[in-house]
C-alpha atoms as a PDB file:
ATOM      1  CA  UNK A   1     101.586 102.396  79.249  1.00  0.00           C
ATOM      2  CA  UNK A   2     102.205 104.244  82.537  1.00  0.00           C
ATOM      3  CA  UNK A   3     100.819 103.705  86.056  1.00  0.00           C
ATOM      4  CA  UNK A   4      97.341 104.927  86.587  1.00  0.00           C
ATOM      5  CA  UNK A   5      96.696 107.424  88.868  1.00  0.00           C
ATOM      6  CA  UNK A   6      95.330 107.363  92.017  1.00  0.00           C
ATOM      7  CA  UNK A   7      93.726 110.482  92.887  1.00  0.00           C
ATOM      8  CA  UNK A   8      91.523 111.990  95.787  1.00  0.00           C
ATOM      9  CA  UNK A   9      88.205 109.518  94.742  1.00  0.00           C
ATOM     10  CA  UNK A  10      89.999 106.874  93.445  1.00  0.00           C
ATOM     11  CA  UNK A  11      87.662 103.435  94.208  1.00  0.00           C
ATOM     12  CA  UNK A  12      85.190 105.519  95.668  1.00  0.00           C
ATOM     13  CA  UNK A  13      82.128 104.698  93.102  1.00  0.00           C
ATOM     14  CA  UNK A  14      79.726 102.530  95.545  1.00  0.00           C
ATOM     15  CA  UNK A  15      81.070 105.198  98.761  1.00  0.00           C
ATOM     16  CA  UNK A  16      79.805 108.173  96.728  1.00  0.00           C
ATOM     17  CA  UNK A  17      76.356 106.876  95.245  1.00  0.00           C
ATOM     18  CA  UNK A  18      73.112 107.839  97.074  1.00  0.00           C
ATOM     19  CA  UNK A  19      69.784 106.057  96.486  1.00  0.00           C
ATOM     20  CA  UNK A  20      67.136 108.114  94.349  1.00  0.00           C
ATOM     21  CA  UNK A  21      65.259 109.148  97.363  1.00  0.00           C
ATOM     22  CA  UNK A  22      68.743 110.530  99.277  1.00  0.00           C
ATOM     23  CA  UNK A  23      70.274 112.229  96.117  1.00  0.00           C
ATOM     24  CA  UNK A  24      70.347 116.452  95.945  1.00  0.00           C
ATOM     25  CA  UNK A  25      71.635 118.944  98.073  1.00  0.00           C
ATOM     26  CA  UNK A  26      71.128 118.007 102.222  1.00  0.00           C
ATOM     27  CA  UNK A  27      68.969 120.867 104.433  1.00  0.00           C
ATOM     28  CA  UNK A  28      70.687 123.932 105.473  1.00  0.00           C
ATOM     29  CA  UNK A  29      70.311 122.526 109.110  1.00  0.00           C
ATOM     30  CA  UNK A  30      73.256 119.803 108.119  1.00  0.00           C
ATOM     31  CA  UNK A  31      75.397 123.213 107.373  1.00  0.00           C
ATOM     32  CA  UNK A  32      74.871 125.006 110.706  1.00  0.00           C
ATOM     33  CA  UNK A  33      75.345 121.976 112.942  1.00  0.00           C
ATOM     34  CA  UNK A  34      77.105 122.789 115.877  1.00  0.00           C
ATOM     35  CA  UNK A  35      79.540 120.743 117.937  1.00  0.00           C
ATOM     36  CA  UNK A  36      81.188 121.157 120.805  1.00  0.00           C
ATOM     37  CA  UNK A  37      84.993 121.024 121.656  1.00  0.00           C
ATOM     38  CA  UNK A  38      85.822 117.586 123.063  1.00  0.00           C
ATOM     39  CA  UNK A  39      82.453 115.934 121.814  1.00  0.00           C
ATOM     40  CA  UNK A  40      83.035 112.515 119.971  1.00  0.00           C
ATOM     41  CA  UNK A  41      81.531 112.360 116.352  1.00  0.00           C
ATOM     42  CA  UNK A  42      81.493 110.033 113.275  1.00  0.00           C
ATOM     43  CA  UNK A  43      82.724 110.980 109.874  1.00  0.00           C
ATOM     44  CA  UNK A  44      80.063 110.400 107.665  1.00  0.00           C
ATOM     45  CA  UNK A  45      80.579 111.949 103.813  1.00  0.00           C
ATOM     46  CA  UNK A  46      77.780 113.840 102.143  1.00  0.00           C
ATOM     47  CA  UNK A  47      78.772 112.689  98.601  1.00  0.00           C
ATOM     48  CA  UNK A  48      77.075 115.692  96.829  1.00  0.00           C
ATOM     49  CA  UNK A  49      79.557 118.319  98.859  1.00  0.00           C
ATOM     50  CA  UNK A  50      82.959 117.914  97.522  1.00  0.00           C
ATOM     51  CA  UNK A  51      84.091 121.274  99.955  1.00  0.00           C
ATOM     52  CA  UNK A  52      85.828 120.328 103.250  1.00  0.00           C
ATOM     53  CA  UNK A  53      85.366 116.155 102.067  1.00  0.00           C
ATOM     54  CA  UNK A  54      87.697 114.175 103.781  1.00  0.00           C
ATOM     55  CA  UNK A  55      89.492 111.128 101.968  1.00  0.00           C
ATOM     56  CA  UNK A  56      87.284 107.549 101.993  1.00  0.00           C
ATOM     57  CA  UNK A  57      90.252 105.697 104.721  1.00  0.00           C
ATOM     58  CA  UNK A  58      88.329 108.132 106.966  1.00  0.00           C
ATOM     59  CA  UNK A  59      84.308 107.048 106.378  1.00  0.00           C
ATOM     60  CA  UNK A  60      83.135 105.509 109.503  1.00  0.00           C
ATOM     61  CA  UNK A  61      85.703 106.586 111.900  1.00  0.00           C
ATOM     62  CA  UNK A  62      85.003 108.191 115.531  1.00  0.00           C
ATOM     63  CA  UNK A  63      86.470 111.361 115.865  1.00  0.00           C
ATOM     64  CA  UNK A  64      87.584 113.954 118.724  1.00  0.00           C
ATOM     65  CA  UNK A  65      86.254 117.701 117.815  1.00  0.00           C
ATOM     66  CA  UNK A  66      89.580 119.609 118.535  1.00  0.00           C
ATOM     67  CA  UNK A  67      88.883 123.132 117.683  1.00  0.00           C
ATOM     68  CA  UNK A  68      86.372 125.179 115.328  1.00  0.00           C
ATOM     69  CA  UNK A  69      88.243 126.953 112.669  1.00  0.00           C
ATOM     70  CA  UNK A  70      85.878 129.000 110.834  1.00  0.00           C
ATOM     71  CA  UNK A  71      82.945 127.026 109.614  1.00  0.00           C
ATOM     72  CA  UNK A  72      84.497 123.836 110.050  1.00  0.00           C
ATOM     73  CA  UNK A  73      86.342 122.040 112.277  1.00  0.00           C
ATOM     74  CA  UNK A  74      89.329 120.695 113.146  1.00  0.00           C
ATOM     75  CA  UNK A  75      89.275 116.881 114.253  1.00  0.00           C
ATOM     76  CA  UNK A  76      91.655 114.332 115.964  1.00  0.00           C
ATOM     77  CA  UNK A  77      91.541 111.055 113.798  1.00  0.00           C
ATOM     78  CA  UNK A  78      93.835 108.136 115.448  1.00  0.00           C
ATOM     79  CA  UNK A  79      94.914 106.216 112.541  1.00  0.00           C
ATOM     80  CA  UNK A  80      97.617 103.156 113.863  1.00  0.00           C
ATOM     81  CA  UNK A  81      99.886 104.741 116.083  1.00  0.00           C
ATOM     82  CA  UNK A  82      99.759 107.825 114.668  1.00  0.00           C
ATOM     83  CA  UNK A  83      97.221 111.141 115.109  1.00  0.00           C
ATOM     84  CA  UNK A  84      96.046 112.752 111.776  1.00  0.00           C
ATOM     85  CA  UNK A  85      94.254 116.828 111.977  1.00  0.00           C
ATOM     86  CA  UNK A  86      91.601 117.120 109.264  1.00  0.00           C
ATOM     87  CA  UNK A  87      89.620 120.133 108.633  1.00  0.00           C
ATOM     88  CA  UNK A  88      85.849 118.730 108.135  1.00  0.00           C
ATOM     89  CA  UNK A  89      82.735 120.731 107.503  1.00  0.00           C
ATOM     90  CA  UNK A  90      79.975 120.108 109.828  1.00  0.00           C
ATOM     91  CA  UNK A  91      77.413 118.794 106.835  1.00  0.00           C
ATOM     92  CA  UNK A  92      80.374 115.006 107.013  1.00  0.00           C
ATOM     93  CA  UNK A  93      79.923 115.018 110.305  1.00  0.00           C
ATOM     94  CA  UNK A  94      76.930 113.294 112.974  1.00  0.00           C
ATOM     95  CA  UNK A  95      77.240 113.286 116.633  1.00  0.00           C
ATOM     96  CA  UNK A  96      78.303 109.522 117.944  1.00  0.00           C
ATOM     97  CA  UNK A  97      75.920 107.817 119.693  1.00  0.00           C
ATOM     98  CA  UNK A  98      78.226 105.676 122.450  1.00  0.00           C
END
C-alpha cells in the first residue's frame, strides 16, 4: 500500500459541515463586502464556496488587509516567524472586533 494523500481538505469534515439552518449559498451582501486597506479581519471559511478558500491552518486567524486585487484581497497572515500572502474572497472574511 502507498501513503495516503493529503490534499487541500484533508481532516477538514467537522470544519466544513454547517447546521441545517446555516447550509446553502450565503446573501450576495457576504460577496460585496468591502474592507479597507490596513483594517484587521478574521478568516472565517464559508464551507459552501470552494473559490478563493484558504487552507483550514488559517480558520480563526486575525489578518492585516494588504491590498485589493480584483474582487478579493490580498492579506498578511503571521504564521511563526514567518509572513504568508493569501488571496481571500471577501464572503471568508468578517471584520475583527478588538
Amino acid at each position: 500500500m502507498g501513503r495516503r494523500s493529503a490534499g487541500f481538505l484533508h481532516k477538514s469534515r467537522s470544519f466544513l459541515s454547517k447546521t441545517p439552518r446555516e447550509r446553502g449559498i450565503p446573501s450576495p451582501a457576504k460577496f460585496l463586502k468591502e474592507f479597507s486597506v490596513g483594517e484587521k479581519v478574521v478568516i472565517d471559511v464559508e464551507p459552501s464556496i470552494r473559490r478563493g478558500m484558504p487552507h483550514r491552518r488559517y480558520q480563526g486567524k486575525v489578518v492585516m488587509v494588504v491590498w485589493k486585487r480584483g474582487s478579493a484581497y490580498l492579506v498578511d497572515v503571521k504564521l511563526g516567524d514567518k509572513v504568508k500572502h493569501l488571496i481571500v474572497l471577501p464572503v471568508h472574511l468578517k471584520r475583527h472586533k478588538g
